[in-house]
Protein backbone atom coordinates (compact mmCIF):
# COMPACT_ATOMS: atom_id res chain seq x y z
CA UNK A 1 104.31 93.35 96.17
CA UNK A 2 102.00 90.38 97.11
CA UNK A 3 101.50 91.99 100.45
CA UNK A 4 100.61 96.15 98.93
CA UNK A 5 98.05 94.00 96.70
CA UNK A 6 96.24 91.73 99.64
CA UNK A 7 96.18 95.37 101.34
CA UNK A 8 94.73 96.87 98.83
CA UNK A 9 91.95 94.79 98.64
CA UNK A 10 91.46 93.61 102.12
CA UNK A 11 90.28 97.65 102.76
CA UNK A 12 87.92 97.56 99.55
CA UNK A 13 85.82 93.65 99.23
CA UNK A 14 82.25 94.87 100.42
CA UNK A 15 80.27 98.10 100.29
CA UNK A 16 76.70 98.12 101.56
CA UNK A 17 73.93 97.67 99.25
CA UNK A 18 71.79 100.61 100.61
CA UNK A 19 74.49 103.66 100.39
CA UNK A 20 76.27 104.07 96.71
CA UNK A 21 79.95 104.51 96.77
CA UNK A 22 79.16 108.22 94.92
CA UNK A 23 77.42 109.06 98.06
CA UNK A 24 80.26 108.45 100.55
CA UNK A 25 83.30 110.11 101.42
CA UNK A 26 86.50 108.26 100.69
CA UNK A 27 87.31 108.04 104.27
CA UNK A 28 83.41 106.26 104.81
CA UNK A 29 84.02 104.32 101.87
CA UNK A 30 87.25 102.63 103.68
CA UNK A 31 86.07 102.64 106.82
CA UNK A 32 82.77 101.15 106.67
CA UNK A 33 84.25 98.34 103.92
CA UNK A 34 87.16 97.17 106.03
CA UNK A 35 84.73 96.69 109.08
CA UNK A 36 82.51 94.86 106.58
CA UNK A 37 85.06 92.70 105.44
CA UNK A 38 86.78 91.86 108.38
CA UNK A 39 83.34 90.41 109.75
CA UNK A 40 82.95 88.44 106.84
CA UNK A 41 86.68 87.25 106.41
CA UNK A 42 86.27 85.63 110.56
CA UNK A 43 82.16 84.89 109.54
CA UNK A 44 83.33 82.98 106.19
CA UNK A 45 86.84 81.83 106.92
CA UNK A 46 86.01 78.17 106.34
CA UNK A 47 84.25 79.24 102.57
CA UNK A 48 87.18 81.77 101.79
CA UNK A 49 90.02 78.55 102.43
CA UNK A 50 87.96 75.94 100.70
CA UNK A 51 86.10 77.89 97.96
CA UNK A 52 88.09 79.80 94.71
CA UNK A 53 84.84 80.53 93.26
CA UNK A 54 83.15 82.59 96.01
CA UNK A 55 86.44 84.50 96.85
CA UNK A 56 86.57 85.23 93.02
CA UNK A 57 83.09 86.06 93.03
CA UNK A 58 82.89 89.32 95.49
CA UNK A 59 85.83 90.47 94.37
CA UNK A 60 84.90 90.56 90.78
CA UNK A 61 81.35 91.78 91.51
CA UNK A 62 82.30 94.41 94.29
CA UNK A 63 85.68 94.99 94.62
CA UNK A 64 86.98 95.77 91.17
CA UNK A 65 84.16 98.49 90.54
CA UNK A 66 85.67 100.55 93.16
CA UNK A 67 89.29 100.37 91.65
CA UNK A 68 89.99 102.47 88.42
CA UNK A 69 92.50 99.91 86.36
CA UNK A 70 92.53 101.81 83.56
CA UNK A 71 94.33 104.38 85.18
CA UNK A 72 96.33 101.85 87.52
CA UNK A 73 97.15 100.30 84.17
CA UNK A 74 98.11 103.34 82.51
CA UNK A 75 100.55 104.88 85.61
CA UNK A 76 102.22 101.10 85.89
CA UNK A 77 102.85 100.75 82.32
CA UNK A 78 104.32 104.44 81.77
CA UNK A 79 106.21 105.72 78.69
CA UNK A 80 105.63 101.61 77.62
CA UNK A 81 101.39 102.59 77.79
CA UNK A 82 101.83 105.58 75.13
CA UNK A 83 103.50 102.71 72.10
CA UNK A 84 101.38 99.93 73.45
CA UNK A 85 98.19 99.08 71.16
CA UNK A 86 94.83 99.12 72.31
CA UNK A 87 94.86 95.10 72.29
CA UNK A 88 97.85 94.91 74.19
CA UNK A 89 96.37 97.82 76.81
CA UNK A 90 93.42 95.36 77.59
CA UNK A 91 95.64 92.11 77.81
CA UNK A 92 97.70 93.78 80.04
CA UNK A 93 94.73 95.65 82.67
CA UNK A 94 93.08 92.01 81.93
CA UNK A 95 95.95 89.84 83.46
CA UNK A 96 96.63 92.56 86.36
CA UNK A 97 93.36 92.51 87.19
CA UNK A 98 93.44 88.35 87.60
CA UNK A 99 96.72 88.53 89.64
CA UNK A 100 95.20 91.17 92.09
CA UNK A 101 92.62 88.19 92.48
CA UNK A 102 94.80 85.65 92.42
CA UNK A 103 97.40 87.14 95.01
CA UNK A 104 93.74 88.21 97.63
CA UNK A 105 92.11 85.29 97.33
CA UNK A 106 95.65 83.24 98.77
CA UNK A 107 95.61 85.44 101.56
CA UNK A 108 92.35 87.02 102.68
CA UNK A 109 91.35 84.68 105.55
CA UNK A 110 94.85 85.24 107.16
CA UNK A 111 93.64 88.58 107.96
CA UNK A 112 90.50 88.56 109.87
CA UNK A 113 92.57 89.86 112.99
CA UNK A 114 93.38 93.12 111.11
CA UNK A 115 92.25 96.16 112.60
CA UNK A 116 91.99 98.87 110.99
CA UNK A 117 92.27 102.87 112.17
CA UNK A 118 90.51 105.66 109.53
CA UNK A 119 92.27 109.03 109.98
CA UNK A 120 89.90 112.20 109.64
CA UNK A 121 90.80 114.47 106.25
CA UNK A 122 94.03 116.71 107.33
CA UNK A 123 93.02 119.68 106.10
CA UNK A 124 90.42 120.75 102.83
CA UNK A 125 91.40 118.71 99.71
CA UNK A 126 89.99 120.07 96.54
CA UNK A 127 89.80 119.15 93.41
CA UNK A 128 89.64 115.17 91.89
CA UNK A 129 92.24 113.52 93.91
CA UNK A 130 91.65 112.54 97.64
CA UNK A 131 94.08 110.53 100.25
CA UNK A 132 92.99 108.68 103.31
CA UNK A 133 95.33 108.05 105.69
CA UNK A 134 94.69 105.14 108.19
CA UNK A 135 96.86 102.62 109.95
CA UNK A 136 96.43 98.65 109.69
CA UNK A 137 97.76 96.53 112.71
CA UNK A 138 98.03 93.04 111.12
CA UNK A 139 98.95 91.84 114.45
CA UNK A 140 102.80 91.54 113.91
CA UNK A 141 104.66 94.62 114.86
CA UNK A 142 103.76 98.16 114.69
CA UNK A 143 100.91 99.22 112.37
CA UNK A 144 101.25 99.99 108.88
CA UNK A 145 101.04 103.23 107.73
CA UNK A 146 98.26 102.67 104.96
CA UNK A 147 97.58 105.98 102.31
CA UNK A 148 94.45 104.73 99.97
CA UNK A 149 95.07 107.74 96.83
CA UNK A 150 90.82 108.31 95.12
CA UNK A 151 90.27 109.94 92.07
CA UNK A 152 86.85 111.22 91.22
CA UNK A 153 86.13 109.50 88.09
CA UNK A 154 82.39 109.34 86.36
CA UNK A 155 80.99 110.87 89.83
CA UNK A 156 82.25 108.35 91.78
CA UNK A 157 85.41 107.93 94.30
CA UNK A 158 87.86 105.45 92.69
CA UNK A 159 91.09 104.45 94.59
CA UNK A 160 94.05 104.25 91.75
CA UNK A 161 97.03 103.89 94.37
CA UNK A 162 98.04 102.32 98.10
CA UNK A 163 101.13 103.87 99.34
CA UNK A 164 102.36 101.46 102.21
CA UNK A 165 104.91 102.74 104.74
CA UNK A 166 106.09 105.30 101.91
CA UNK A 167 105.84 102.42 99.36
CA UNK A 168 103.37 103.07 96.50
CA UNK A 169 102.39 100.23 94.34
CA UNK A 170 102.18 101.97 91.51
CA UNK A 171 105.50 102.98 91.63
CA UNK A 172 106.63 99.45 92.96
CA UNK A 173 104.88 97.77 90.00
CA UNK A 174 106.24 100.33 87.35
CA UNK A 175 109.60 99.97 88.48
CA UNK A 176 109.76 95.90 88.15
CA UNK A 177 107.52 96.04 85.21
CA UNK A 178 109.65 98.48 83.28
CA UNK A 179 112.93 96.61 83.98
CA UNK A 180 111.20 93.38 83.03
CA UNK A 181 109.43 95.27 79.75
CA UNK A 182 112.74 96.60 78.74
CA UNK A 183 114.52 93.14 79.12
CA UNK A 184 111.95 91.45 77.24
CA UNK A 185 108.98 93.47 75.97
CA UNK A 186 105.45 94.19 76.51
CA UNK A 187 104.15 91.24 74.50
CA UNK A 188 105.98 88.84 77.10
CA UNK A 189 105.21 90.60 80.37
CA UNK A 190 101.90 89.70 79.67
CA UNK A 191 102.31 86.37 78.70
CA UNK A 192 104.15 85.69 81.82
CA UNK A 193 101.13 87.59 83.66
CA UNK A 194 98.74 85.24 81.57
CA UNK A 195 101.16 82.14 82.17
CA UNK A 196 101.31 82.68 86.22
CA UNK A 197 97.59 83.40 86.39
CA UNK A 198 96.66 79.91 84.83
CA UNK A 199 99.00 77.78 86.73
């Protein structure tokens, strides 16, 4: 799972100040922000290793307004999302959202050899749901087969799922997090979540 969330983000750090991410296309939205952050993972590499706080920082400030967590929240959690409480619904999307930037900010400067292909749109989507296709050589065998799944949420593109190879992380985290929910219950999920991100 570690490596469908570093993917994730390593596509979506950095979007340039001058065009809105309502004004692009989903497949200009991931192509122009994995060149962008590709030059500034091999540009910054010695800041990213030695510096939690300015890792934390873009992704807080750019990354996580292009990701919709309420409905990443929501699809992980399931039938568990429709019993939870509000409180528990924000404690939950809270801690997920600080072990997506926990688990990036570990990785990202492993990855400023990544390339990174953007497939044209196969076909005319319609409606609020988009896919990009692209692939993502990592430099260690073949490329991975990288689907970024927008939704069009408050005018803007939003990506809500990564499917890697055929594996979604939705699914991936809904699976674990059901098992784990249904061992325990929602109340400790998240204070492992809360427990993990601290240490």
């Amino acid at each position: 799972m570690n490596k469908l969330i570093t993917i994730l983000i390593l596509t979506f750090c950095t979007v340039n100040t001058w065009v809105s991410a309502e004004e692009q296309t989903p497949e200009q939205i991931v192509e122009q922000t994995s060149s962008e952050l590709l030059q500034i993972i091999n540009q910054q590499s010695e800041r990213i290793k030695t510096e939690e706080g300015y890792v934390n920082e873009v992704i807080n400030n750019v990354i996580l307004p292009l990701i919709d967590l309420q409905s990443m929240g929501k699809l992980i959690l399931g039938k568990h999302w429709k019993t939870a409480s509000e409180e528990q619904r924000e404690q939950f999307i809270n801690q997920f959202k600080s072990m997506l930037v926990r688990t990036y900010a570990k990785s990202v400067a492993d990855y400023g050899h990544a390339k990174v292909k953007v497939f044209p749109p196969q076909g005319e989507q319609k409606g609020k749901r988009h896919r990009v296709k692209s692939h993502l050589d990592i430099g260690s065998g073949a490329p991975l087969q990288v689907d970024y799944v927008f939704r069009r949420k408050d005018d803007s593109w939003k990506v809500f799922d990564l499917v890697v190879d055929g594996l979604s992380l939705i699914k991936n985290f809904r699976t674990s997090f059901s098992q784990e929910i249904s061992e325990t219950s929602l109340d400790a999920l998240i204070n492992r979540l809360a427990s993990t991100n601290a240490g």
